[in-house]
Protein backbone atom coordinates (compact mmCIF):
# COMPACT_ATOMS: atom_id res chain seq x y z
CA UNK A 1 -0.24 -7.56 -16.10
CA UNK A 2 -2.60 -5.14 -14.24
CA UNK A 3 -6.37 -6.72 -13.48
CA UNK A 4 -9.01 -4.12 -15.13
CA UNK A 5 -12.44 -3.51 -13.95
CA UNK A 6 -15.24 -1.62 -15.95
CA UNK A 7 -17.81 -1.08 -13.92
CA UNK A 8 -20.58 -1.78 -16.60
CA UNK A 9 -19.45 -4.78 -17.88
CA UNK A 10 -17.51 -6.33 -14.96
CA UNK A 11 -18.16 -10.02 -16.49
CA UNK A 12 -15.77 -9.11 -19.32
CA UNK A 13 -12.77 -8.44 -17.66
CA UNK A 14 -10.35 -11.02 -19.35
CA UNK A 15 -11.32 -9.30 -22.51
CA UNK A 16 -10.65 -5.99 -20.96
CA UNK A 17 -7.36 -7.08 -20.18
CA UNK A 18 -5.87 -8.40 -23.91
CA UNK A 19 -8.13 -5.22 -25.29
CA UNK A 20 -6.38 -2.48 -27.78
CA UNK A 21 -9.19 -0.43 -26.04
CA UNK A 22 -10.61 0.56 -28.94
CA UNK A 23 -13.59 1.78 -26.93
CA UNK A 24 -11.27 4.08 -25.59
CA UNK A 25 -10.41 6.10 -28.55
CA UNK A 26 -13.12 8.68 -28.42
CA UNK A 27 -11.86 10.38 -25.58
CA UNK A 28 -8.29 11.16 -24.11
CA UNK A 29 -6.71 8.48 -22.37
CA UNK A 30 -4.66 9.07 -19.16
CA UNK A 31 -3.33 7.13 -16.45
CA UNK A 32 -3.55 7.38 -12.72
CA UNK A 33 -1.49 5.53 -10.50
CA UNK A 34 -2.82 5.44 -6.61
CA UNK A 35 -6.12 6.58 -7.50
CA UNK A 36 -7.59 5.63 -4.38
CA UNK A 37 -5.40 8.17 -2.63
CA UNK A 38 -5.94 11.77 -1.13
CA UNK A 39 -4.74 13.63 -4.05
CA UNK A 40 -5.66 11.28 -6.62
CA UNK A 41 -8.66 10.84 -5.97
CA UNK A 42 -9.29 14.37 -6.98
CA UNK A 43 -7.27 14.13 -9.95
CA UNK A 44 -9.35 11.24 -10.96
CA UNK A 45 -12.56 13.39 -9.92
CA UNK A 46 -11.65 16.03 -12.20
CA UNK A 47 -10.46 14.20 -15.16
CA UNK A 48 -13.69 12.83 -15.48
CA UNK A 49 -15.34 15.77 -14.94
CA UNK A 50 -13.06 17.55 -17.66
CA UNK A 51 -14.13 14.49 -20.59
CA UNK A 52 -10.96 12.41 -19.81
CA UNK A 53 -10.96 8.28 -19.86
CA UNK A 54 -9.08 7.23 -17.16
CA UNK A 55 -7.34 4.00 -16.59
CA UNK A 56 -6.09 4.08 -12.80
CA UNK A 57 -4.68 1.70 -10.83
CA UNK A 58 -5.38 0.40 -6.91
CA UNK A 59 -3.92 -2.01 -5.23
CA UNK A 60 -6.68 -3.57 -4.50
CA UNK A 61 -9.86 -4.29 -6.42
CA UNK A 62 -12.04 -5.91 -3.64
CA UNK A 63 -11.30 -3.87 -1.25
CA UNK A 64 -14.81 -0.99 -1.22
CA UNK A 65 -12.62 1.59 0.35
CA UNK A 66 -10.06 1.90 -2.46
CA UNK A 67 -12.88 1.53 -4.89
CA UNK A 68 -16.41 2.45 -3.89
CA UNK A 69 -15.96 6.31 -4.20
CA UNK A 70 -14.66 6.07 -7.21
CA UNK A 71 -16.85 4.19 -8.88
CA UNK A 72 -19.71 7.12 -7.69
CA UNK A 73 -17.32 9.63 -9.47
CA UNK A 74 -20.01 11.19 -12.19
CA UNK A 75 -18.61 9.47 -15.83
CA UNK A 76 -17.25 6.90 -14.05
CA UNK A 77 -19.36 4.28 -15.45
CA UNK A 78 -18.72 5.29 -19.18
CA UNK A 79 -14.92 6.34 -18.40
CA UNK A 80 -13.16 5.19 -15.33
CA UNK A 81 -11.06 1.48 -15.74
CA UNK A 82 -9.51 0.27 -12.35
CA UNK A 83 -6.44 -2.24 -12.38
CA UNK A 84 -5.18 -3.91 -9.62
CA UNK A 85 -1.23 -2.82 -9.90
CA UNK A 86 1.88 -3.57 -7.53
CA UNK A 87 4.47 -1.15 -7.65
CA UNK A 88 7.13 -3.43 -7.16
CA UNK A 89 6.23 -5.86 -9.49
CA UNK A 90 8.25 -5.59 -13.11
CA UNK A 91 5.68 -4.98 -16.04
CA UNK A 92 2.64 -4.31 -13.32
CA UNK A 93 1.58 -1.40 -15.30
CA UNK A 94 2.71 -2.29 -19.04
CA UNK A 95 -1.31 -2.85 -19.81
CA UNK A 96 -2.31 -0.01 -17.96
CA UNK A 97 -0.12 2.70 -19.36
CA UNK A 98 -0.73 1.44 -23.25
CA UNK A 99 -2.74 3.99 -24.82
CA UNK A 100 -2.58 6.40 -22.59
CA UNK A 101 -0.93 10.20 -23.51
CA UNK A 102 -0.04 10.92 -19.90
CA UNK A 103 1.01 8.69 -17.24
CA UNK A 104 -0.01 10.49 -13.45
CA UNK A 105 1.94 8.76 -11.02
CA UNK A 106 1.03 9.65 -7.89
CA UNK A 107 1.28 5.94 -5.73
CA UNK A 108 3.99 5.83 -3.27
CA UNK A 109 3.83 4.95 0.14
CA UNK A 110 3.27 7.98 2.93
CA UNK A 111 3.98 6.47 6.40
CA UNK A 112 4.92 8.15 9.32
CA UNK A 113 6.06 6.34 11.60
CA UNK A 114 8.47 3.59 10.55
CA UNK A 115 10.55 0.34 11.55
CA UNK A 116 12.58 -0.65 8.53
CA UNK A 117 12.43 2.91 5.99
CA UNK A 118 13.79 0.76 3.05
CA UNK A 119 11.78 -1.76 2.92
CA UNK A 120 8.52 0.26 3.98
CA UNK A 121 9.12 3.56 1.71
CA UNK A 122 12.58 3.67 0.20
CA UNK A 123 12.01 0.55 -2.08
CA UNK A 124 8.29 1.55 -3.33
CA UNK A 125 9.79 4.82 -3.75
CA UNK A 126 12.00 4.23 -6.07
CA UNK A 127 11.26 0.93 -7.50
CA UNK A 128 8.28 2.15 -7.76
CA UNK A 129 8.79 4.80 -9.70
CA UNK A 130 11.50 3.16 -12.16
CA UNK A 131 9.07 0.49 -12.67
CA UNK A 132 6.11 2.48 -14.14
CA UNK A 133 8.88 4.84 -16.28
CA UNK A 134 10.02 1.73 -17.61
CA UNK A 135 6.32 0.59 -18.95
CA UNK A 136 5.95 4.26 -20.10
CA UNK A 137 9.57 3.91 -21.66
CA UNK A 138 7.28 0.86 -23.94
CA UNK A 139 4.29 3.06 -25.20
CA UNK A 140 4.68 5.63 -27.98
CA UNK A 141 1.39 7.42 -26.96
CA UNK A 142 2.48 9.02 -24.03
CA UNK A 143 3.36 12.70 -24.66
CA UNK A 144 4.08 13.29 -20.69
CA UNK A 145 4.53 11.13 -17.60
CA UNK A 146 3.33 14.38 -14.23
CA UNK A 147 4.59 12.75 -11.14
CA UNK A 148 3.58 13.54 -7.96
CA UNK A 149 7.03 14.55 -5.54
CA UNK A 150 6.50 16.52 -2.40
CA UNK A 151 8.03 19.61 -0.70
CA UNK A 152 9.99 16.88 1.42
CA UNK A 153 12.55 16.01 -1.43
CA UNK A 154 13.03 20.40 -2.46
CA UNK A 155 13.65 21.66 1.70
CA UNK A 156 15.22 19.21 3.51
CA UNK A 157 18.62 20.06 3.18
CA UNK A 158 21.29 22.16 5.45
CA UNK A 159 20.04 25.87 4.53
CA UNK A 160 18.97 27.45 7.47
CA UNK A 161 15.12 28.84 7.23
CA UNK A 162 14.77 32.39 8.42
CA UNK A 163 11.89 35.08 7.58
CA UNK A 164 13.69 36.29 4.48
CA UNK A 165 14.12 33.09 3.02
CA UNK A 166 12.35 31.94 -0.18
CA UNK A 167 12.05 28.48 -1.11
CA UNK A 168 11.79 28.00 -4.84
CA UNK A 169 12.15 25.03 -7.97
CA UNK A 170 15.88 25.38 -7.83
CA UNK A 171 16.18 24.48 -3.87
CA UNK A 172 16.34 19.95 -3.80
CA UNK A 173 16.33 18.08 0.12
CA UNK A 174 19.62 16.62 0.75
CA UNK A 175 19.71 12.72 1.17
CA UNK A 176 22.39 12.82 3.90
CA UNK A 177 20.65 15.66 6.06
CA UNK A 178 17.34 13.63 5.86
CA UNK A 179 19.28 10.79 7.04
CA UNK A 180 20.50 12.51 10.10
CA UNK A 181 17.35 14.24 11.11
CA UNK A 182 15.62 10.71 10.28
CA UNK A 183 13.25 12.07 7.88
CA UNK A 184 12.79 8.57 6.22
CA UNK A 185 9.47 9.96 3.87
CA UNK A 186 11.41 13.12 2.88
CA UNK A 187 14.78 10.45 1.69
CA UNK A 188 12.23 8.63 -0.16
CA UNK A 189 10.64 10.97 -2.08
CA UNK A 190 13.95 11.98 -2.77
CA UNK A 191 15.56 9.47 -3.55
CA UNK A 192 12.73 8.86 -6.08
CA UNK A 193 12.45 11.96 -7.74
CA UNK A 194 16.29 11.96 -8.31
CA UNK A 195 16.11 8.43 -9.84
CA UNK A 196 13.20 9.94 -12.10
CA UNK A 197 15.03 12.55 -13.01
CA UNK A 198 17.91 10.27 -14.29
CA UNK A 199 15.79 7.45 -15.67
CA UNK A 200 14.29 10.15 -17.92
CA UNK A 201 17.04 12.18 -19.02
CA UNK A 202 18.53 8.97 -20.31
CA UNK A 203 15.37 7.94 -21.60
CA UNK A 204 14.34 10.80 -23.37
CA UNK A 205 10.57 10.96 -21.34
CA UNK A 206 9.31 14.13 -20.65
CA UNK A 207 8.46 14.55 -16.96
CA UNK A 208 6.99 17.35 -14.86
CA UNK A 209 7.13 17.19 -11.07
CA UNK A 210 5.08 18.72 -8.86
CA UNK A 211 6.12 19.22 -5.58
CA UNK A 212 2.69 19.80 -2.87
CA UNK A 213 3.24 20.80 0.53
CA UNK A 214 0.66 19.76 3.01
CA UNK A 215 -1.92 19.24 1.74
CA UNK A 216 -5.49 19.67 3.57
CA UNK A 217 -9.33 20.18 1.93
CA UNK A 218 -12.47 17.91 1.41
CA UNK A 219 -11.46 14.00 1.60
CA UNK A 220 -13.24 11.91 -1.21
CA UNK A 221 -12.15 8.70 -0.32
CA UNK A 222 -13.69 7.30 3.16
CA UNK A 223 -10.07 6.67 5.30
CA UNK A 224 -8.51 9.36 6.60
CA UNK A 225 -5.45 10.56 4.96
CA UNK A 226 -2.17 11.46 6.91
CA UNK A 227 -2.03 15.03 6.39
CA UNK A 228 -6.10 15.48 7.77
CA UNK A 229 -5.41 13.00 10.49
CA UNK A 230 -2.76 15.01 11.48
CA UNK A 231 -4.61 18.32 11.43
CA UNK A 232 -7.54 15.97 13.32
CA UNK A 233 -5.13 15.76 16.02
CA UNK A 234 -3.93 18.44 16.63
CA UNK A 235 -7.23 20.64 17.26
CA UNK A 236 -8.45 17.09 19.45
CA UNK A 237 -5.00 16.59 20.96
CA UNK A 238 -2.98 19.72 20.71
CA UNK A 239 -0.28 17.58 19.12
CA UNK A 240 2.10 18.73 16.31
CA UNK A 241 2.15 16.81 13.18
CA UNK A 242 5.43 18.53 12.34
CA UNK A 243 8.62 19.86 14.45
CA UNK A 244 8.15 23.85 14.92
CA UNK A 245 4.68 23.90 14.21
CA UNK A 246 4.99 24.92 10.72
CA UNK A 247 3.31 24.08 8.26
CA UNK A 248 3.25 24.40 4.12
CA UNK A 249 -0.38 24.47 3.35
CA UNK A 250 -2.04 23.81 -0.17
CA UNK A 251 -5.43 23.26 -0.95
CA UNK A 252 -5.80 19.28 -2.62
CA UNK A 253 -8.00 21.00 -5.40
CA UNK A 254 -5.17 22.99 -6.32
CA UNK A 255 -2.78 19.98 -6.13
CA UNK A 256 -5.32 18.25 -8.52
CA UNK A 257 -5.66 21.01 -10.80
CA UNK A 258 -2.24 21.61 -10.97
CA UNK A 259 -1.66 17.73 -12.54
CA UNK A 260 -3.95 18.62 -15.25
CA UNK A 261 -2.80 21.81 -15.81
CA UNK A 262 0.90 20.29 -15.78
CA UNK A 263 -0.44 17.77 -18.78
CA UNK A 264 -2.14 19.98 -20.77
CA UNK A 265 0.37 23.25 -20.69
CA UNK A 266 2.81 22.21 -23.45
CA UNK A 267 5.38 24.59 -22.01
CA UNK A 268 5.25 23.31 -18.80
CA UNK A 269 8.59 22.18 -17.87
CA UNK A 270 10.59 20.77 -14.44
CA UNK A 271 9.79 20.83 -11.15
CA UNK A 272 6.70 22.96 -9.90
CA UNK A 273 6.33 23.98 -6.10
CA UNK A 274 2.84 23.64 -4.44
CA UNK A 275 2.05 25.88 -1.44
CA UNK A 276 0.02 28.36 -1.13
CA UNK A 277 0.83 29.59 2.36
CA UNK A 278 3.30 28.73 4.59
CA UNK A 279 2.15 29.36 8.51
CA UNK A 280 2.50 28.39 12.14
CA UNK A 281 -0.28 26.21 13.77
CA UNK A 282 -1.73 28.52 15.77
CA UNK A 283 -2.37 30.52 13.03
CA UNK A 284 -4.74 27.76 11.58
CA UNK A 285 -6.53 27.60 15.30
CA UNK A 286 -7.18 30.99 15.66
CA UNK A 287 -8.81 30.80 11.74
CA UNK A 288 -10.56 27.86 12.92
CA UNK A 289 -11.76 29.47 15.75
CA UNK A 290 -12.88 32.42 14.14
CA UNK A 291 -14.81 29.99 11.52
CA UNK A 292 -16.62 27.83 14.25
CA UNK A 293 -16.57 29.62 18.07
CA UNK A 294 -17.66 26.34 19.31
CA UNK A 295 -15.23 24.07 17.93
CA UNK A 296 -12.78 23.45 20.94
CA UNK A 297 -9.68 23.98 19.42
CA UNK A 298 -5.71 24.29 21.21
CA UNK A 299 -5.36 27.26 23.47
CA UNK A 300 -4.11 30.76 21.33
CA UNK A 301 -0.98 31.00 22.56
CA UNK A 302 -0.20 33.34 19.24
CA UNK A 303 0.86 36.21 22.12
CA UNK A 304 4.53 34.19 22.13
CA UNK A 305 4.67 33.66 18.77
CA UNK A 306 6.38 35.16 16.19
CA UNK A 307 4.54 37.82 14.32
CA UNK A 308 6.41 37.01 10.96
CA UNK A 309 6.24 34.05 8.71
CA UNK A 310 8.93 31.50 9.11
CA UNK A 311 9.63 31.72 5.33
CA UNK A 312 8.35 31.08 2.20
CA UNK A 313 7.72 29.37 -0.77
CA UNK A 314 7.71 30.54 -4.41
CA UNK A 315 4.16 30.65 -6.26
CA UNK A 316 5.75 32.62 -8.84
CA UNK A 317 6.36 29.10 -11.38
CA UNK A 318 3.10 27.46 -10.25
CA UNK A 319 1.18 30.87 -10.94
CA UNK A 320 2.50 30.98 -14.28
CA UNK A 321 1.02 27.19 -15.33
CA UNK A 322 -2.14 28.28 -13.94
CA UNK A 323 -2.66 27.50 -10.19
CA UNK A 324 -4.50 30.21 -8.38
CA UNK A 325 -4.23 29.12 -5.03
CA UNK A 326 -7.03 28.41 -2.62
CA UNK A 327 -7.45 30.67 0.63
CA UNK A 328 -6.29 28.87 3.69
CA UNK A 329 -9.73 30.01 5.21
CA UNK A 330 -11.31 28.33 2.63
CA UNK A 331 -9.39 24.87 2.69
CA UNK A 332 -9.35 24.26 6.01
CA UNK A 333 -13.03 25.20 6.60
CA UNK A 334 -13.91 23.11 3.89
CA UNK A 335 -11.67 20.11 5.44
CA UNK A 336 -13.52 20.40 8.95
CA UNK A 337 -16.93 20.65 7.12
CA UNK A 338 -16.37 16.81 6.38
CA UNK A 339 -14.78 15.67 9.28
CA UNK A 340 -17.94 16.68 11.19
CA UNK A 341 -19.83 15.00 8.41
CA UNK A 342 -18.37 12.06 9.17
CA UNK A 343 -19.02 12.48 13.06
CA UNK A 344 -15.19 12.91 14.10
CA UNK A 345 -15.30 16.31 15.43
CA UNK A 346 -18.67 17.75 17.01
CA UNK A 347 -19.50 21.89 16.91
C-alpha cells in the first residue's frame, strides 16, 4: 500500500492510509503519479490551482527535494496527499488510485545515459505502467487514466525526415529501429505505451496519451531536469543534447495544460502530439541572444545552416482539445530567467 502524507495533520497518517477519504468528497479527486517531476509538478500546480484534490505519489517522502515545493503549492495544505509509491511493486498504488476519477501517470524513468536499458528503463516502463492500470482496472471511479508518452515512442522509426514531412498521431517509433540506433528511452516509452494500449483495450479503460516533445520552461521543483540540463549545456558547453541539433520544443505549461484539458474534454480520444515548434539549435541561440546580448551563448553559425525546418509536427489534434501553444521566445526566456535565479548561468 502507498504511505500518505497530509501536510496538516501529518500525525494521522495510519488513519490516512485505511481512510474512504471521505474528506475528499467535496472536491474532484485525481491522481498524479511522479509528482515530483518536471511536468508533473506543473500538473500538480495547476490542479490545485483549478479546485482539484490531488493524491500524488513520490518515491520518496523524506526526501525535501521530491516534496518541499510541493507542499508550497497554494491549496496544498487543504488538497494535496503525497504517497510514497514504487512502480514496480504489485498493488503500490491500489490506495492511491481509490477514489480518484482520473489516474495521471506520468512516473517513468528518463535517463540518458545507460548500462543495463532493461533493468534501468525498460522494466519501470512497462511494469510500471501495467502495474498502476491494473490498480485503476480495481476502482469504479475512474472515468479516465491520461498518461504521459513522449514524441520518442511516435518518430523513431525508419521514415526518413525531410522538410515536407509531417509528423502526426498516426506515425508510432519502431522497437527494432530504436534498438539499432540504441535509443534505449525512446524503446521504453514504447514499449510502454504499446503495452498500455493493449492492457486497456482488453480492459475496457479509457486512456488518452499525450505525446510532449522536449520540453523546456520555468522548473518548479529544485533539481534540474534532463531536458533544461541539456539546454544548460549546450549554451555553457556548446554540446548537443540530441544528434542533428534538432529539437521538438513545447512549453511544460502547455504539456500541463494539455493533461487537464485531456481529462476534462469528454471527446478527447487517442494519442495527442505535443510540440509546438520543431527547430535547429542555433535557432534557439540566436533567440537567446537576441533576448539577453550578454548571455555568452554558442557561436551563430546559422550562415551553414539550413534555412528550412527539418520537418514538422502536427498541432492540428492538440489544437482542437485546446492547447494553444506557447511562443518558443517565450519558453525559453522564461526557462533561463530561473536558471539565473538559481545562479547557474550569469548575464
Amino acid at each position: 500500500m502507498g504511505a500518505a502524507l497530509n501536510f496538516t495533520h501529518t500525525h494521522r497518517l495510519k488513519s490516512l492510509r485505511s481512510s474512504k477519504f471521505s474528506y475528499l468528497e467535496m472536491t474532484k479527486v485525481v491522481c498524479v503519479t511522479g509528482a515530483s517531476g518536471y511536468i508533473a509538478s506543473w500538473l500538480v500546480k495547476l490542479l490545485l490551482e483549478a479546485g482539484y484534490t490531488v493524491k500524488a505519489t513520490v518515491r520518496n517522502l523524506s526526501d525535501p527535494k521530491k516534496v518541499a515545493h510541493l507542499m508550497a503549492f497554494e491549496g496544498a495544505k487543504e488538497r494535496l496527499h503525497l504517497y510514497e509509491a514504487d512502480l514496480l511493486k504489485d498493488g503500490s498504488f491500489d490506495s492511491v488510485v481509490d477514489g480518484c476519477e482520473c489516474v495521471f501517470h506520468i512516473a517513468s524513468p528518463v535517463i540518458q545515459s545507460v548500462t543495463n536499458p532493461q533493468t534501468q528503463l525498460i522494466d519501470p516502463a512497462v511494469n510500471g505502467t501495467l502495474n498502476i492500470l491494473q490498480s485503476c482496472k480495481k476502482v469504479s471511479s475512474i472515468k479516465r487514466v491520461v498518461m504521459t508518452c513522449s514524441m520518442a515512442s511516435v518518430a523513431n522509426n525508419y521514415n526518413p525526415l525531410k522538410p515536407d514531412v509531417v509528423i502526426d498521431e498516426t506515425w508510432f517509433s519502431d522497437p527494432n529501429f530504436c534498438k539499432e540506433i540504441k535509443e534505449w528511452y525512446a524503446l521504453s516509452k514504447t514499449l510502454a505505451e504499446k503495452a498500455a494500449w493493449k492492457y486497456v483495450e482488453e480492459n475496457s479503460i479509457d486512456l488518452v496519451t499525450l505525446h510532449p516533445g522536449f520540453a523546456i520552461g520555468p522548473l518548479l521543483q529544485p533539481t534540474l531536469n534532463l531536458s533544461c540540463e541539456g539546454l544548460l549545456r549546450f549554451i555553457k558547453e556548446g554540446k548537443e543534447m540530441l544528434p542533428g541539433g534538432v529539437y521538438r520544443y513545447v512549453d511544460v505549461r502547455d504539456v500541463a495544460r494539455a493533461h487537464i484539458l485531456a481529462f476534462e474534454n469528454s471527446s478527447a480520444i487517442g494519442r495527442y502530439c505535443l510540440v509546438g515548434r520543431v527547430a535547429y539549435s542555433f535557432e534557439a541561440a540566436d533567440i537567446l541572444k537576441g533576448i539577453f546580448p550578454s548571455l555568452n551563448v554558442p557561436l551563430n553559425t546559422k550562415e551553414n545552416q539550413p534555412s528550412y525546418p527539418p520537418y514538422q509536427v502536427s498541432k492540428e489534434k492538440a489544437q482542437c482539445l485546446g492547447v494553444n501553444f506557447t511562443p518558443l521566445e517565450v519558453s525559453l526566456k522564461d526557462t533561463f530567467e530561473i536558471l539565473k535565479d538559481r545562479n547557474l548561468l550569469s548575464f
